[in-house]
N, C-alpha and C. Protein backbone atom coordinates (compact mmCIF):
# COMPACT_ATOMS: atom_id res chain seq x y z
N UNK A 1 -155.43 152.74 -10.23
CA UNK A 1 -156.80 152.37 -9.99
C UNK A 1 -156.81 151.05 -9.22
N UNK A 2 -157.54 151.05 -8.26
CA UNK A 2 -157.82 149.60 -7.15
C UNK A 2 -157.50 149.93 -6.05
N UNK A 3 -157.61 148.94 -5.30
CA UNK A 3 -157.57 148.46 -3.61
C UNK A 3 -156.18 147.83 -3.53
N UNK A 4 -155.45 148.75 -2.58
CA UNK A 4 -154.37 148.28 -1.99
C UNK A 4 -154.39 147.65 -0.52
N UNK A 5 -153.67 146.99 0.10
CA UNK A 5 -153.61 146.51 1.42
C UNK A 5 -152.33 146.83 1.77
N UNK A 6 -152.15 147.40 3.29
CA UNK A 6 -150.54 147.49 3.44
C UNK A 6 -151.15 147.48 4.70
N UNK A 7 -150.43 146.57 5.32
CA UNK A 7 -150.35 146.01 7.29
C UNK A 7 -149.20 146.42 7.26
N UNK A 8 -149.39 147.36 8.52
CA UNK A 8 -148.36 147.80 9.21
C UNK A 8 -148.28 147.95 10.74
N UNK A 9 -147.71 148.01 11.81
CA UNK A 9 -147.61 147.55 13.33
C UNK A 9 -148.96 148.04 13.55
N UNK A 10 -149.15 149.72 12.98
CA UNK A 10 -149.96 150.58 13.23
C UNK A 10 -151.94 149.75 13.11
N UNK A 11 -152.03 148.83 12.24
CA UNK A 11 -153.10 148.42 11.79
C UNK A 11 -153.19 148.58 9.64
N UNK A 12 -153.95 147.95 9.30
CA UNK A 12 -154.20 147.82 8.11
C UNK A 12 -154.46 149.00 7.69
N UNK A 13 -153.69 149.40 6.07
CA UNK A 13 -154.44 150.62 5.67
C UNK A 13 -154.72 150.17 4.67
N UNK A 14 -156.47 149.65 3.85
CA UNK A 14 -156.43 150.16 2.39
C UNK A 14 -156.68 151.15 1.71
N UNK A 15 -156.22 151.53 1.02
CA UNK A 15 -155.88 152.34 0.15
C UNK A 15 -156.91 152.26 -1.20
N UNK A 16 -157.93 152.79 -1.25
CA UNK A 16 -158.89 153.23 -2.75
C UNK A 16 -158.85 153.96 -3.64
N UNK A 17 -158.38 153.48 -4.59
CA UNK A 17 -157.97 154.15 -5.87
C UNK A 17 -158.91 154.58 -7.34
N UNK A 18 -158.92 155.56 -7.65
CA UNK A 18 -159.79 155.40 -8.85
C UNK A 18 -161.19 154.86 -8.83
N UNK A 19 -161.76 154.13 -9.65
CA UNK A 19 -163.22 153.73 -9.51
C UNK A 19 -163.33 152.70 -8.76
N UNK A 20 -163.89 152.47 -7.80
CA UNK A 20 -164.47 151.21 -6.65
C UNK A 20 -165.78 150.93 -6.91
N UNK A 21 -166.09 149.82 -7.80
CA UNK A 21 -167.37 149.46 -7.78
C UNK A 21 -167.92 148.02 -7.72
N UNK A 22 -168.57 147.81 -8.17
CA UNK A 22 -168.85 145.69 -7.87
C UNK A 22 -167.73 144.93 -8.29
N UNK A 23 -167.28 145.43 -9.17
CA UNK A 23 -166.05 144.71 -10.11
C UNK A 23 -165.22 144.54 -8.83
N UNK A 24 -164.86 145.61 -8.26
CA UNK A 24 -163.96 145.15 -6.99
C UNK A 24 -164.25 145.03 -5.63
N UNK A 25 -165.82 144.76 -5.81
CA UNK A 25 -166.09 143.82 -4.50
C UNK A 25 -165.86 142.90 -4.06
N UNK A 26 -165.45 142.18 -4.37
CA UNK A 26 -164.88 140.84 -4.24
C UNK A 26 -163.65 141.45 -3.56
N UNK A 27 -163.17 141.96 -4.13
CA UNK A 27 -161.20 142.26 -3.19
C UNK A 27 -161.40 143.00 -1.88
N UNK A 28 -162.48 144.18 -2.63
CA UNK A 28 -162.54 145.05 -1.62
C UNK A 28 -163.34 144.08 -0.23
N UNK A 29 -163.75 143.68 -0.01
CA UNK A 29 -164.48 142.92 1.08
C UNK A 29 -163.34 141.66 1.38
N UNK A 30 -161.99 141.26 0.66
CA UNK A 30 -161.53 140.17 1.09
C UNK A 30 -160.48 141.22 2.24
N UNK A 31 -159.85 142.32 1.91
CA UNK A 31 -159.14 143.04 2.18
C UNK A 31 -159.64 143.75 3.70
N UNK A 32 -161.14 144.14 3.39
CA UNK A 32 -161.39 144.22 4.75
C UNK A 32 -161.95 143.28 5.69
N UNK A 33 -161.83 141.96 5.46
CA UNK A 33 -162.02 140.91 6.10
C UNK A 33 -160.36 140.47 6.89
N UNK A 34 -159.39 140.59 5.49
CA UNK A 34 -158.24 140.51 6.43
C UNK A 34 -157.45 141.51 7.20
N UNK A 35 -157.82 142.60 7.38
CA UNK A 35 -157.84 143.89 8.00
C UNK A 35 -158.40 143.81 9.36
N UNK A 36 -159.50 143.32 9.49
CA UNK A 36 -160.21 143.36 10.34
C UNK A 36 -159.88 142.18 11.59
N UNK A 37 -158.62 142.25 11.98
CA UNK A 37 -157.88 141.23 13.31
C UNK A 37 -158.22 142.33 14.52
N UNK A 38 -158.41 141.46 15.18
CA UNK A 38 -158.12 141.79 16.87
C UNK A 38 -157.07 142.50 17.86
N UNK A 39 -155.86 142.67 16.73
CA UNK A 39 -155.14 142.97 17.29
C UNK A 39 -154.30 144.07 16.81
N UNK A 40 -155.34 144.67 15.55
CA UNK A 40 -154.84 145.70 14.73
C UNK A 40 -156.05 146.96 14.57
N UNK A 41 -155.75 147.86 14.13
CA UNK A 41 -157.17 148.83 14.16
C UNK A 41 -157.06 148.74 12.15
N UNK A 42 -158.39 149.13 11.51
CA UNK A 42 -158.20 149.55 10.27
C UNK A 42 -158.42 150.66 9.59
N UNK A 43 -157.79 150.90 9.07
CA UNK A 43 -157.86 152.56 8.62
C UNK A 43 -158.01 152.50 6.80
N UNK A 44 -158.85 153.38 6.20
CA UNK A 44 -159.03 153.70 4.84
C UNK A 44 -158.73 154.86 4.12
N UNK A 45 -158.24 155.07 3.33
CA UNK A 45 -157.86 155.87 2.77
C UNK A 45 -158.62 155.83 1.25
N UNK A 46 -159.09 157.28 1.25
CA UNK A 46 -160.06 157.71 0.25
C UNK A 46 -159.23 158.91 -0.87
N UNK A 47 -158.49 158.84 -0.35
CA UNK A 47 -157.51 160.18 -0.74
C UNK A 47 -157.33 160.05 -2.53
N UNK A 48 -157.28 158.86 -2.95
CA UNK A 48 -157.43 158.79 -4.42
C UNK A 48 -158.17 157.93 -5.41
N UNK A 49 -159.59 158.18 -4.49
CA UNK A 49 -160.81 157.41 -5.19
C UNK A 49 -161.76 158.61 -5.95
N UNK A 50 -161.61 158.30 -7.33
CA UNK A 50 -162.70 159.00 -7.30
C UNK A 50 -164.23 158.90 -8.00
N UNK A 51 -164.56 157.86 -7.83
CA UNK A 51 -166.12 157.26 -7.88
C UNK A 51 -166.14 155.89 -6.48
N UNK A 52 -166.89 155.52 -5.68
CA UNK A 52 -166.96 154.59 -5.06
C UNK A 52 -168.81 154.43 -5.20
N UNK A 53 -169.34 153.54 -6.03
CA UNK A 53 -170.91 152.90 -5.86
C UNK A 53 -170.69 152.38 -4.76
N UNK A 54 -172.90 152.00 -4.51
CA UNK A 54 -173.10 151.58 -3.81
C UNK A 54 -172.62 150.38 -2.87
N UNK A 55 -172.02 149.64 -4.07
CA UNK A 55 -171.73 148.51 -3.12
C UNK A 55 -170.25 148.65 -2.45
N UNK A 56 -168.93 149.23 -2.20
CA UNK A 56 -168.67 149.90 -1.78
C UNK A 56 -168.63 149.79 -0.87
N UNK A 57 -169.15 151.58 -0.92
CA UNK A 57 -170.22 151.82 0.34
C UNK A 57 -170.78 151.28 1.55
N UNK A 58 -171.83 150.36 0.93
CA UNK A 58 -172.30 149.03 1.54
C UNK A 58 -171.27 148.20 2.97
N UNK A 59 -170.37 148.23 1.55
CA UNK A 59 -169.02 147.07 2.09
C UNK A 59 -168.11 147.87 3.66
N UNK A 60 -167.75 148.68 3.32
CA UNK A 60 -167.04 150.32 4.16
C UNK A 60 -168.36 149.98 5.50
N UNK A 61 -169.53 150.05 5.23
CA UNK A 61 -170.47 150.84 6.45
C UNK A 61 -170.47 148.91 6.83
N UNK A 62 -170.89 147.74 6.56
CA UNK A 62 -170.75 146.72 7.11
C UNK A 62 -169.22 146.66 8.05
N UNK A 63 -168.03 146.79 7.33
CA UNK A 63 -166.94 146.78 7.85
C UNK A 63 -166.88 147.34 8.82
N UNK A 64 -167.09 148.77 9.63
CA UNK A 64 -167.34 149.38 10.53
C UNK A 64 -168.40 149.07 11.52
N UNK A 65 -169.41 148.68 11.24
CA UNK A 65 -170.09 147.73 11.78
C UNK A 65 -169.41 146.44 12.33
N UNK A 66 -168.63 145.56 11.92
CA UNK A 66 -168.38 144.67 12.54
C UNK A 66 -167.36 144.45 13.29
N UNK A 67 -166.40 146.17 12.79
CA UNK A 67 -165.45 146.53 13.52
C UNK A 67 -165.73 146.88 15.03
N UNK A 68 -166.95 147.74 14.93
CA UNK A 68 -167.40 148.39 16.41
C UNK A 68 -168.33 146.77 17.22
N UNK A 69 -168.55 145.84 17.20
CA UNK A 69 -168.85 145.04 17.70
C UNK A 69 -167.47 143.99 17.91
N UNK A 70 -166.72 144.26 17.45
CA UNK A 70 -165.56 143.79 17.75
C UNK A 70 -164.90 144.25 18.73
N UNK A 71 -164.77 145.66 18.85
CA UNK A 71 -163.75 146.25 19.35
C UNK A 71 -162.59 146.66 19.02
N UNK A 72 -162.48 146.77 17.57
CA UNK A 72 -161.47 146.71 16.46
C UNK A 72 -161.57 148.36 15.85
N UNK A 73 -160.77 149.14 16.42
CA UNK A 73 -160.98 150.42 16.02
C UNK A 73 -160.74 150.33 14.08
N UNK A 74 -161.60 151.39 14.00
CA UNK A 74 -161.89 151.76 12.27
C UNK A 74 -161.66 152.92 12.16
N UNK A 75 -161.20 153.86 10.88
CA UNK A 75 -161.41 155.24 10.36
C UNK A 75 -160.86 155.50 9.50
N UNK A 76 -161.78 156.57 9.00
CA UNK A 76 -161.04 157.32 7.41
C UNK A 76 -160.37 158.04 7.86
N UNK A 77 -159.45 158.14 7.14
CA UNK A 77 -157.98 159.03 7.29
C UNK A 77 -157.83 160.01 6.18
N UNK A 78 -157.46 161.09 6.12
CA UNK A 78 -157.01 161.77 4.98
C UNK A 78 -158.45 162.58 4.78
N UNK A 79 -158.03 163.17 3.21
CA UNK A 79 -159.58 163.67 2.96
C UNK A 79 -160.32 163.26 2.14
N UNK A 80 -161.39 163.35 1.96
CA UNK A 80 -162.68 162.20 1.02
C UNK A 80 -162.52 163.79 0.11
N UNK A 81 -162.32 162.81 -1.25
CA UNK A 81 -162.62 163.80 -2.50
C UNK A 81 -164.00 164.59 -2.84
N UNK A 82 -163.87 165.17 -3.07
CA UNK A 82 -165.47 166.32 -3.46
C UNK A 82 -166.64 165.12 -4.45
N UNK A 83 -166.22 164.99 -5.09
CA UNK A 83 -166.56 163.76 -6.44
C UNK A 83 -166.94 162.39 -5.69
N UNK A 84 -166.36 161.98 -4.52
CA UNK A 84 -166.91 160.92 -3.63
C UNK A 84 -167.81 161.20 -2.81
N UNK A 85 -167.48 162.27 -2.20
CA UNK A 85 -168.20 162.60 -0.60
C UNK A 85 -169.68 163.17 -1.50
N UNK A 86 -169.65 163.70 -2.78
CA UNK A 86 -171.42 163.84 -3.55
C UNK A 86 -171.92 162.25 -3.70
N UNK A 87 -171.03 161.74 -4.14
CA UNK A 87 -171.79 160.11 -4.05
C UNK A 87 -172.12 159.57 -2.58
N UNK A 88 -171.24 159.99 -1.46
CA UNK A 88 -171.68 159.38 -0.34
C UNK A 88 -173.31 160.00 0.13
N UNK A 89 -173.17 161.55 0.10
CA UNK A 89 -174.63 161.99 0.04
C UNK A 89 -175.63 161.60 -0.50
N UNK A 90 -175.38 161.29 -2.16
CA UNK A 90 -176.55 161.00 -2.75
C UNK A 90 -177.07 159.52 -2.05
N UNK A 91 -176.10 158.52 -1.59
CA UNK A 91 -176.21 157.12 -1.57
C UNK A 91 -177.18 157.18 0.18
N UNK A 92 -176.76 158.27 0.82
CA UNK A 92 -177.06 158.81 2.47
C UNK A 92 -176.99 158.24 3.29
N UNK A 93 -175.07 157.88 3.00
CA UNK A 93 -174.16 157.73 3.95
C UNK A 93 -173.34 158.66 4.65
N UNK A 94 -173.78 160.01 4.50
CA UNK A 94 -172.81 161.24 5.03
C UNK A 94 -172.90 160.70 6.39
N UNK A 95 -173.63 160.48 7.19
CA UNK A 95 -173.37 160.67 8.85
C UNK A 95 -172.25 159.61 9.54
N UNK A 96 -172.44 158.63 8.57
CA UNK A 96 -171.52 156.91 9.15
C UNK A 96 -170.08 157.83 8.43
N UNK A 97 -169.84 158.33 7.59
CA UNK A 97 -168.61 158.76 6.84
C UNK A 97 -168.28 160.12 7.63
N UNK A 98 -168.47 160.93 8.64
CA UNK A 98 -168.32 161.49 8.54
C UNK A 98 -168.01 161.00 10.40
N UNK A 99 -168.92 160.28 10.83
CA UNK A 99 -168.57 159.75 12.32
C UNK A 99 -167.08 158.80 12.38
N UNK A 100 -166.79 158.16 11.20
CA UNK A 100 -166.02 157.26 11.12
C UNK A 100 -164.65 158.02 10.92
N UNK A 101 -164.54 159.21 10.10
CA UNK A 101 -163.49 160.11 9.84
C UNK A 101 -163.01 160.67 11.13
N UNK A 102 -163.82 161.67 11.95
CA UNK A 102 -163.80 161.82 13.07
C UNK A 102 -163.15 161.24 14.18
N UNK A 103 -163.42 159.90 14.34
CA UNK A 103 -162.86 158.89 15.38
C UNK A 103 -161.52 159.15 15.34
């Protein structure tokens, strides 16, 4: 359970584990703050989360946001669990999660 960070040549991957919620906002937002260089792209992995709340969420769709005004490529990698991707709907973030996977 938690937020991993692993930089690699490729760009930052974190890694979301288990429940992601305010409790690990704080990491989760330090992680994609240090992810988020100029000279790396960042990539997320959802592959073994399975609750992410709003704030989150929040945090993920800002990050991409400040990625694409950067110029700092972003994307989900892997596949978003059934049990998340109903929370991303209910929260109605499907279109940013689903543009961002894509890329």
């Amino acid at each position: 359970m938690g937020i991993h960070l692993e930089k690699t040549d490729a760009g930052g991957l974190i890694a979301l584990r288990g429940t992601v919620d305010i409790a690990c906002a704080a990491e989760l937002k330090a992680f994609l703050l240090e992810a988020l260089t100029p000279e790396a792209g960042v990539r997320i992995s959802l592959d073994g989360a399975t609750y992410l709340d709003v704030t989150a969420l929040q945090l993920l769709w800002a990050a991409e946001r400040q990625a694409r005004r950067s110029g700092v490529p972003f994307r989900i990698e892997g596949q978003i669990p059934e049990t998340v991707s109903t929370g991303i709907a209910d929260a109605g973030f499907p279109p940013f999660f689903v543009s961002v996977q894509a890329a």
